[in-house]
Protein backbone atom coordinates (compact mmCIF):
# COMPACT_ATOMS: atom_id res chain seq x y z
CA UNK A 1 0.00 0.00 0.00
CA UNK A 2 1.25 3.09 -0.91
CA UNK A 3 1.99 6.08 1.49
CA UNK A 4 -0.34 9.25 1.15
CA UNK A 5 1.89 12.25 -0.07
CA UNK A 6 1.40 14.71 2.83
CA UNK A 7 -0.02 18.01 2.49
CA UNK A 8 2.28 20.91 1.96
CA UNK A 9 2.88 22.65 5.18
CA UNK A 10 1.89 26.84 4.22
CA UNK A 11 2.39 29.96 5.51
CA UNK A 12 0.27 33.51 5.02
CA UNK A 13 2.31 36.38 4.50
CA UNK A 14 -0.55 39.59 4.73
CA UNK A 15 -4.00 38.57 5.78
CA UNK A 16 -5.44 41.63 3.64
CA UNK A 17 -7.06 41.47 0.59
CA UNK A 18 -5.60 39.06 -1.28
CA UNK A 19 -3.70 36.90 1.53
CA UNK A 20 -7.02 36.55 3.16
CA UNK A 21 -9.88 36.47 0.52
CA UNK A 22 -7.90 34.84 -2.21
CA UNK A 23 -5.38 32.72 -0.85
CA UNK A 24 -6.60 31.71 2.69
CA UNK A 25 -9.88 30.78 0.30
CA UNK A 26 -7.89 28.65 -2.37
CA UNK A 27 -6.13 26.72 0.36
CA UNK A 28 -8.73 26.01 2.75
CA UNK A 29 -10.37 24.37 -0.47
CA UNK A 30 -7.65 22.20 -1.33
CA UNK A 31 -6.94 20.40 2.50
CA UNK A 32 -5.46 17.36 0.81
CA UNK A 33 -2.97 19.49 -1.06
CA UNK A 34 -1.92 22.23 1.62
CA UNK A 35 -2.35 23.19 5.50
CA UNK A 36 -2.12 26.54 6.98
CA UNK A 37 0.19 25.76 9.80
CA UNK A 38 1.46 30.10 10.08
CA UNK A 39 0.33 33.65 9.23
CA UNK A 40 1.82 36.94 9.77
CA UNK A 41 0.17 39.94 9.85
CA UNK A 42 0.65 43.49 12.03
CA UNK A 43 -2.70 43.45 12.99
CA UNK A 44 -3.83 41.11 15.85
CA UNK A 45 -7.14 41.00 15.11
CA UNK A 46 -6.43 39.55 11.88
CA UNK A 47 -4.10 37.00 13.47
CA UNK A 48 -6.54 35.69 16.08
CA UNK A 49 -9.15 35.86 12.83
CA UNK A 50 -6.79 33.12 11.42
CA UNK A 51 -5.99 31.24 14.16
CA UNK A 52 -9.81 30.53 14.75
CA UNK A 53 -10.17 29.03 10.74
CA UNK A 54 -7.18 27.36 10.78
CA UNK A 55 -5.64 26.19 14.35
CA UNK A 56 -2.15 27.93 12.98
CA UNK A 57 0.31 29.86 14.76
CA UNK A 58 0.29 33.53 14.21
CA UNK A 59 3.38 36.26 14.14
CA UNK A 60 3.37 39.91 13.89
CA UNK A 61 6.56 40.40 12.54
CA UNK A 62 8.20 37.89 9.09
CA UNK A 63 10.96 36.99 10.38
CA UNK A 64 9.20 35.01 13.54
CA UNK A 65 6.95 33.61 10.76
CA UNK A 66 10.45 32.38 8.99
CA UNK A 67 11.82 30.73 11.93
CA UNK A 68 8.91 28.82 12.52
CA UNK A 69 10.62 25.41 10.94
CA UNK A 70 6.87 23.57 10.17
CA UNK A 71 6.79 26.66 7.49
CA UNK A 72 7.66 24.45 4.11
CA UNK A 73 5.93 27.33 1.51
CA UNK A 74 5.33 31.01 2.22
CA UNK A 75 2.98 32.73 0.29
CA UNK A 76 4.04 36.55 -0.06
CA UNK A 77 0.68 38.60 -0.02
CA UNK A 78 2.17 42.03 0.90
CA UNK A 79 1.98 45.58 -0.34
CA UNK A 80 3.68 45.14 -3.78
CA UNK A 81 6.92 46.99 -2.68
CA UNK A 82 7.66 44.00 -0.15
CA UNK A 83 6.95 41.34 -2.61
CA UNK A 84 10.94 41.20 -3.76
CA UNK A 85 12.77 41.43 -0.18
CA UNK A 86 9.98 39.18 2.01
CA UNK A 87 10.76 36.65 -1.06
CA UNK A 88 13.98 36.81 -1.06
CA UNK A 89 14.39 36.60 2.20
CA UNK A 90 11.77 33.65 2.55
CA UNK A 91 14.08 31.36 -0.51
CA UNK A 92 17.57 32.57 1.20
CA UNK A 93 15.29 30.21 4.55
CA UNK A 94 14.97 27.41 2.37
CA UNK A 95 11.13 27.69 1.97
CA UNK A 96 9.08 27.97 -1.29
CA UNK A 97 7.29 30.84 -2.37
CA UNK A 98 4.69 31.47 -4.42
CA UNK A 99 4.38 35.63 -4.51
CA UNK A 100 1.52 37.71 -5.77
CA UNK A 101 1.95 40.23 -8.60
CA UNK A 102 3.46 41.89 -9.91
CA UNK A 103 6.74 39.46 -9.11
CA UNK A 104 8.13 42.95 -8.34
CA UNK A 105 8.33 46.72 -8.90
CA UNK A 106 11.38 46.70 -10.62
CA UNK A 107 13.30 44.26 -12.80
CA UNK A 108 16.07 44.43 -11.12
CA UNK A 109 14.75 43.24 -7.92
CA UNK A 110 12.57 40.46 -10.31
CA UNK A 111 15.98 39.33 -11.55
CA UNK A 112 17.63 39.04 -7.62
CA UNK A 113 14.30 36.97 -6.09
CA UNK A 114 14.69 34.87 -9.77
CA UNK A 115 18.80 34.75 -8.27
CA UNK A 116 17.90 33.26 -4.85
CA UNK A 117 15.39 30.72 -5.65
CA UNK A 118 18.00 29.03 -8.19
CA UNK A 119 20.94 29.71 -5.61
CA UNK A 120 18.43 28.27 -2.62
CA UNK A 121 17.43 25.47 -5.29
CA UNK A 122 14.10 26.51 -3.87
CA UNK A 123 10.52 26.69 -5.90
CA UNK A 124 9.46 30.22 -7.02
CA UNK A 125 6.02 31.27 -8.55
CA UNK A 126 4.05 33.95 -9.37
CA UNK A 127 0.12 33.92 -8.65
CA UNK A 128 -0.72 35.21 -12.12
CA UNK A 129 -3.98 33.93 -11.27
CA UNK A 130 -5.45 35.66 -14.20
CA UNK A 131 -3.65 33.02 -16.34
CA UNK A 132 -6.82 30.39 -15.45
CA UNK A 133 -9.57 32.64 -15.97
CA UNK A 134 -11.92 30.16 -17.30
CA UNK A 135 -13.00 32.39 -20.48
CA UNK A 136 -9.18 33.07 -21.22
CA UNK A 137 -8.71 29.34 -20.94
CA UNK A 138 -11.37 28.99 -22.91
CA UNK A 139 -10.26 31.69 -25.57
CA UNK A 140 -7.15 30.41 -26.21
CA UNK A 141 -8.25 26.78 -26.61
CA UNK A 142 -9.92 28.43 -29.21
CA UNK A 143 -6.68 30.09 -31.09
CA UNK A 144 -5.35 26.92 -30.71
CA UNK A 145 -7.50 24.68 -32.69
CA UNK A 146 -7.05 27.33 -35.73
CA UNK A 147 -10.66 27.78 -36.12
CA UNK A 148 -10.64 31.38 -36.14
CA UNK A 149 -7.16 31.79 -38.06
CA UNK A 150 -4.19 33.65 -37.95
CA UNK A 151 -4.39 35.88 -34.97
CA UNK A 152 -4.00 39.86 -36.75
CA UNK A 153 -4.97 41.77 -33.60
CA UNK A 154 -5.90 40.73 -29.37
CA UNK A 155 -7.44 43.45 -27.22
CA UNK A 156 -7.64 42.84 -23.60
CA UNK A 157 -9.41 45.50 -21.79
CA UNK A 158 -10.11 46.41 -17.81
CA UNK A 159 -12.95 49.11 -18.04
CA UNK A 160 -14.58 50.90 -15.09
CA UNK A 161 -15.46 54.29 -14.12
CA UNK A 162 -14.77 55.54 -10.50
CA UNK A 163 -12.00 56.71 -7.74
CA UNK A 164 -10.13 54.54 -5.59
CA UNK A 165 -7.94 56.09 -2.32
CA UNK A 166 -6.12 52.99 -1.08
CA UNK A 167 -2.24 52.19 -0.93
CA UNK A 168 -2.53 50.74 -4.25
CA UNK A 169 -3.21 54.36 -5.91
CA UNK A 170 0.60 55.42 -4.55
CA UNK A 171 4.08 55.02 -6.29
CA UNK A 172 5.79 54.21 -2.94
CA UNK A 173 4.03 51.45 -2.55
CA UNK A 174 4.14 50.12 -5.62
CA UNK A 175 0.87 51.00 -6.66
CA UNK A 176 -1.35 52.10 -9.95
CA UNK A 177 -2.87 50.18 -12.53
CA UNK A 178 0.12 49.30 -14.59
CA UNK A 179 1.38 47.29 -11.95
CA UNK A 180 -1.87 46.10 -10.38
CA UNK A 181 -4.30 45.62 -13.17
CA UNK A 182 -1.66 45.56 -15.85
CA UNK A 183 0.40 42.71 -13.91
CA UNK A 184 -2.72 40.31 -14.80
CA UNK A 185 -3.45 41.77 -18.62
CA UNK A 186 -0.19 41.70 -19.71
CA UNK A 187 0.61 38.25 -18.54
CA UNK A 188 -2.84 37.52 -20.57
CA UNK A 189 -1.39 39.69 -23.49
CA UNK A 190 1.49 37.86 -23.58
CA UNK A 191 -0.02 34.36 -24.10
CA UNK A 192 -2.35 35.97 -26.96
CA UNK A 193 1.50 37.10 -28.56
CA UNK A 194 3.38 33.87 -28.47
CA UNK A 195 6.76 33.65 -28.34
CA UNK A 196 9.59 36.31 -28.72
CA UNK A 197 9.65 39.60 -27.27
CA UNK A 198 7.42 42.60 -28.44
CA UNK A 199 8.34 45.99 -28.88
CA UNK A 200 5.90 48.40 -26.05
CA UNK A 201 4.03 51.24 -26.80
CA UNK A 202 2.93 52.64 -23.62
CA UNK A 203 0.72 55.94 -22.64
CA UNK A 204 -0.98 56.52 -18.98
CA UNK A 205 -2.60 59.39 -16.96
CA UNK A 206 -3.95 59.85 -14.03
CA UNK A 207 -7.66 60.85 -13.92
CA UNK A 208 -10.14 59.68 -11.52
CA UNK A 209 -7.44 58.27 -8.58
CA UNK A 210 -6.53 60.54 -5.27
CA UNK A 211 -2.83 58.84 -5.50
CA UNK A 212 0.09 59.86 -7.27
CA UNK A 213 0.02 56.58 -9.61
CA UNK A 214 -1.81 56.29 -13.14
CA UNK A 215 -5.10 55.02 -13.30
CA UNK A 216 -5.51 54.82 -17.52
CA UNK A 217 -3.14 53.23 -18.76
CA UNK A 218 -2.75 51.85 -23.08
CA UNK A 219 0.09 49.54 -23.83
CA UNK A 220 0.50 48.13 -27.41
CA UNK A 221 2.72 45.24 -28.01
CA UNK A 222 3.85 45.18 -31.44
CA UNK A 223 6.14 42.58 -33.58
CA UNK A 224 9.80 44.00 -33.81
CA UNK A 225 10.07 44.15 -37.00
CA UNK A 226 14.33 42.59 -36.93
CA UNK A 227 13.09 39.67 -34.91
CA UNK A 228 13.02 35.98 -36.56
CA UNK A 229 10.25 35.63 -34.10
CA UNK A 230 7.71 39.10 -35.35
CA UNK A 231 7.02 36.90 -38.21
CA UNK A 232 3.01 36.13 -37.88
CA UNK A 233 2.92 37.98 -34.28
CA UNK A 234 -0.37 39.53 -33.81
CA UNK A 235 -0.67 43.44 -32.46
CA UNK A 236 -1.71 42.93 -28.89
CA UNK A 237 -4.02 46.16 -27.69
CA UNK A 238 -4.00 46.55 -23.61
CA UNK A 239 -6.38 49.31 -22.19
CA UNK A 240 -6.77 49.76 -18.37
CA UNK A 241 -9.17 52.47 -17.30
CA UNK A 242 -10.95 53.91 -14.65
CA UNK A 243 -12.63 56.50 -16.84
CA UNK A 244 -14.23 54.37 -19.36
CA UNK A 245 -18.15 55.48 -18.58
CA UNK A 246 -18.92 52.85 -21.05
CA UNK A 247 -17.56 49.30 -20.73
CA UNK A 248 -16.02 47.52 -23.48
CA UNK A 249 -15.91 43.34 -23.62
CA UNK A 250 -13.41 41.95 -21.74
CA UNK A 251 -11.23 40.26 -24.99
CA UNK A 252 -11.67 40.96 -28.66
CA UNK A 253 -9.74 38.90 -31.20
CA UNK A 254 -9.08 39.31 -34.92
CA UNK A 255 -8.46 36.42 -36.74
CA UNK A 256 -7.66 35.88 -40.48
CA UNK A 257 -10.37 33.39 -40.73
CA UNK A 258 -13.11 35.07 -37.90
CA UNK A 259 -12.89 36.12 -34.87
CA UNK A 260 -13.89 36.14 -30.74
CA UNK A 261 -14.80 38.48 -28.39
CA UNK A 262 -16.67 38.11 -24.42
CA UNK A 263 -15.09 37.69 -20.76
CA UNK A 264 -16.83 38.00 -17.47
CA UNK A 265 -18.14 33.88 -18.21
CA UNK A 266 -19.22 34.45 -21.67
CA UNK A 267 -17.39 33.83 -24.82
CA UNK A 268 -19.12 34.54 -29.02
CA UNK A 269 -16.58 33.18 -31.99
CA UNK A 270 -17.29 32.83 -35.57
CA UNK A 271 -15.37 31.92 -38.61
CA UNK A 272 -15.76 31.10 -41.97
CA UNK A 273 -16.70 26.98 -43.07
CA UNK A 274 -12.94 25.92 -44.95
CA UNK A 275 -13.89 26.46 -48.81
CA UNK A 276 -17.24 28.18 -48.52
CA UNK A 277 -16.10 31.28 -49.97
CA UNK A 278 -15.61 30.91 -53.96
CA UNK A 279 -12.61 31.44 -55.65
CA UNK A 280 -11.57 34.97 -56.68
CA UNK A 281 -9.28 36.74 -58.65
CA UNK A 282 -7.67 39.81 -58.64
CA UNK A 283 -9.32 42.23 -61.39
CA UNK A 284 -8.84 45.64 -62.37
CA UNK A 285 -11.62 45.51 -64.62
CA UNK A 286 -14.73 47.90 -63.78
CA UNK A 287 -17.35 46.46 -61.54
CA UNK A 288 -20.53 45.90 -62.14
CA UNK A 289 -23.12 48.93 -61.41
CA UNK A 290 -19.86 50.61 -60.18
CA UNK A 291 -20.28 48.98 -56.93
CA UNK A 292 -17.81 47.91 -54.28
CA UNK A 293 -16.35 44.17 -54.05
CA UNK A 294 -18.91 42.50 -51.53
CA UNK A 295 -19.07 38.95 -50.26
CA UNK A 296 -21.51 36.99 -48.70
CA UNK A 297 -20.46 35.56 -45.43
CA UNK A 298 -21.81 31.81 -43.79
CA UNK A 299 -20.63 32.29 -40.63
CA UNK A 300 -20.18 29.54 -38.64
CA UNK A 301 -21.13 30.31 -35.07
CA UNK A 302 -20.15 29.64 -31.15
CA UNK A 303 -21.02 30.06 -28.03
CA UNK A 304 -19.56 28.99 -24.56
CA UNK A 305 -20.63 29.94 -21.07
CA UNK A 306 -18.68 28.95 -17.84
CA UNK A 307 -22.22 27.94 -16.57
CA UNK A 308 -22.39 25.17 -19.19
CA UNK A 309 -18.59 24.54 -18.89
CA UNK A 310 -18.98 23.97 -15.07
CA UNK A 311 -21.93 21.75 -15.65
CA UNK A 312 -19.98 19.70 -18.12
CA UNK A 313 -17.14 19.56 -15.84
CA UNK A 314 -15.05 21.12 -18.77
CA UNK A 315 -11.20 21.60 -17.78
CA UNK A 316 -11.24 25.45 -17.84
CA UNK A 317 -13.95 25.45 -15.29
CA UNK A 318 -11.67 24.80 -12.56
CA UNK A 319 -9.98 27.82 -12.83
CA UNK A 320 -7.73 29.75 -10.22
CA UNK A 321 -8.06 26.33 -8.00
CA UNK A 322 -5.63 24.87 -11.26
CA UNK A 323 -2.73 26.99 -9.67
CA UNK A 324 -2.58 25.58 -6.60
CA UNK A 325 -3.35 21.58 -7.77
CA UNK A 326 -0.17 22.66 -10.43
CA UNK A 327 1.68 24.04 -7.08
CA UNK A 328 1.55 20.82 -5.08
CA UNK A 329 2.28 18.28 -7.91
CA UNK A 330 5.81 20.80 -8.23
CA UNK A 331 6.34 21.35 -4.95
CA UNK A 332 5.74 17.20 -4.14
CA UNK A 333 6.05 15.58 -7.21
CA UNK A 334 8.27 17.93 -9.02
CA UNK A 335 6.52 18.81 -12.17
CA UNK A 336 6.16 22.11 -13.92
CA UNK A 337 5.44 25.09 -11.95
CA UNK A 338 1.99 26.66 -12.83
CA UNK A 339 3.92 29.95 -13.39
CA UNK A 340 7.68 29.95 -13.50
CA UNK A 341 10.30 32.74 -12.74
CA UNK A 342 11.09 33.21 -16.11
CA UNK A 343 7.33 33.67 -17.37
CA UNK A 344 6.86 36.43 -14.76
CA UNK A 345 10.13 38.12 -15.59
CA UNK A 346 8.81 38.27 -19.01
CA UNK A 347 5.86 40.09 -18.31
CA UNK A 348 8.20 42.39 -15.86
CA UNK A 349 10.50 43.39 -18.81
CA UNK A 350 7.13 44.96 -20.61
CA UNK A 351 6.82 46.74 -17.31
CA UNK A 352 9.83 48.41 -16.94
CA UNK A 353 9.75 49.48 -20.46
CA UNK A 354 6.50 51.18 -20.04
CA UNK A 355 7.98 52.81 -16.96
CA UNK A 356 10.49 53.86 -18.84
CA UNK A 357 8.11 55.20 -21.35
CA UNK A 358 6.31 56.93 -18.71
CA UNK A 359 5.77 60.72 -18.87
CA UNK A 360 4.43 60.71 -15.02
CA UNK A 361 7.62 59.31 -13.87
């Protein structure tokens, strides 16, 4: 009889926002996979909070949380401008980390944390939890079959209208929506691109927000033109707003054959049947009734909803939960990470070129 593989022992880094309504949630879900044997957070009442849901010890300050020696993963949920030292510090202890995004707020500091999880031969991840969205899943299951072509063009947008006044609207802490919204469309953006590295367009303002950080923000990810790998690389279009009084869908895709567009559990595609459309030839003859070249379209038509998809028990249903399955079978069984190092510095490099780009830096 075989031995069961044992739960990987976890610690909670920041019990806000994410560390507590994303990550506390995943994990508790998964109780074959992972225990919550630590947290550490400055406030007490969010300590004794997790100490009642999960029987763990608690710590106020990281470095108590990183002598406790039960502590096999840490997750980093902190302030953005943390995320670098608390996982560096966290791999240089011989733990595992999985840290939220961005990987960090500059790619120097993305390069060191990359440094010390080789040097510690430690696992490091990224929870680019917008990766598993079950409609992106679904969308690019869709690229990949061909059905809709050759992708020409991929928007991704993140539309609202409104103010926000939290740490996440100021530059000190790492904040504004090219780090915190962008972190998750560009890593989407990205995937939609292929391989190779795009050249950035970037433009931002700040509009609505009562920080110092941008809160519109346009990036354009084009194919460099002298790179073996531009050839057939779509134009990926990234808009993040929080002056857009009228929201747009979520994805939109080109394709040479049809095209996609939806989010928010709802996806539409359509293409064109393989040799429906007769043959034609190039004429500069005069048309008839001096009208414009018109075709007739059959469009072939899709629809997917993550209702359906969840009732079918369709892969892409399971959504942010894949992260943390992916996690454990690394972290025990050592197979691929859900998100590696490299993929996250990839998306960094697009940061710190818009950064560079920036005319509010």
């Amino acid at each position: 009889m075989s031995t069961p593989t044992p739960p990987v022992r976890t610690a909670i880094a920041g019990l806000g926002r994410s560390g507590w309504s994303i990550h506390a949630r995943l994990l508790a879900e998964q109780p074959e996979r992972f225990t919550v044997v630590a947290v550490q957070d400055r406030l007490p009442e969010r300590r004794a909070e997790a100490e009642r849901r999960f029987g763990c010890r608690s710590y106020a300050e990281f470095d108590d949380l990183l002598a406790d020696v039960a502590v096999e993963l840490v997750v980093i949920a902190v302030p953005s401008h943390l995320h670098a030292p608390y996982a560096i510090a966290a791999l240089q202890a011989g733990r595992h980390v999985v840290g939220e995004k961005p990987m960090a707020t500059s790619l120097a500091d993305a390069e060191r944390m990359a440094a010390a999880g080789e040097a510690a031969g430690r696992r490091l991840s990224v929870f680019q939890n917008w990766r598993f969205r079950p409609d992106l899943q679904k969308a690019l299951a869709v690229i990949g079959s061909g059905a809709i072509g050759r992708i020409v063009q991929a928007r991704l947008t993140n539309h609202g209208f409104g103010r926000r006044w939290d740490w996440q609207t100021l530059r000190r802490f790492g904040g504004g929506s090219l780090n915190n919204t962008g972190a998750h469309l560009i890593d989407a953006g990205l995937a939609l691109y292929g391989d190779g590295e795009p050249r950035v367009l970037y433009v931002s303002d700040r509009v609505q927000t009562l920080g110092d950080a941008e809160d519109h923000v346009k990036i354009v990810l084009t194919p460099d033109p002298g790179a073996p790998s531009a050839a057939g690389a779509p134009t990926v279009d990234i808009e993040i707003t929080s002056t857009c009084a009228y929201e747009q869908p979520m994805l939109h895709v080109m394709g040479s054959e049809g095209g996609l567009t939806g989010g928010n559990g709802e996806l539409r595609w359509r293409f064109v049947r393989p040799g429906s459309r007769p043959e034609r030839r190039l004429s500069t003859e005069p048309t008839e009734d001096r009208s414009y070249n018109r075709e007739k379209i059959e469009w072939v038509e899709r629809r997917w909803t993550l209702d359906e998809a969840k009732a079918a028990g369709a892969p892409e249903a399971e959504g942010e939960a894949r992260y943390y399955r992916e996690l454990f079978d690394a972290i025990r069984g050592g197979g691929p990470l859900p998100v590696t190092a490299e993929q996250a510095l990839r998306q960094i490099r697009v940061i710190e070129e818009c950064r560079r780009q920036s005319a509010l830096d």
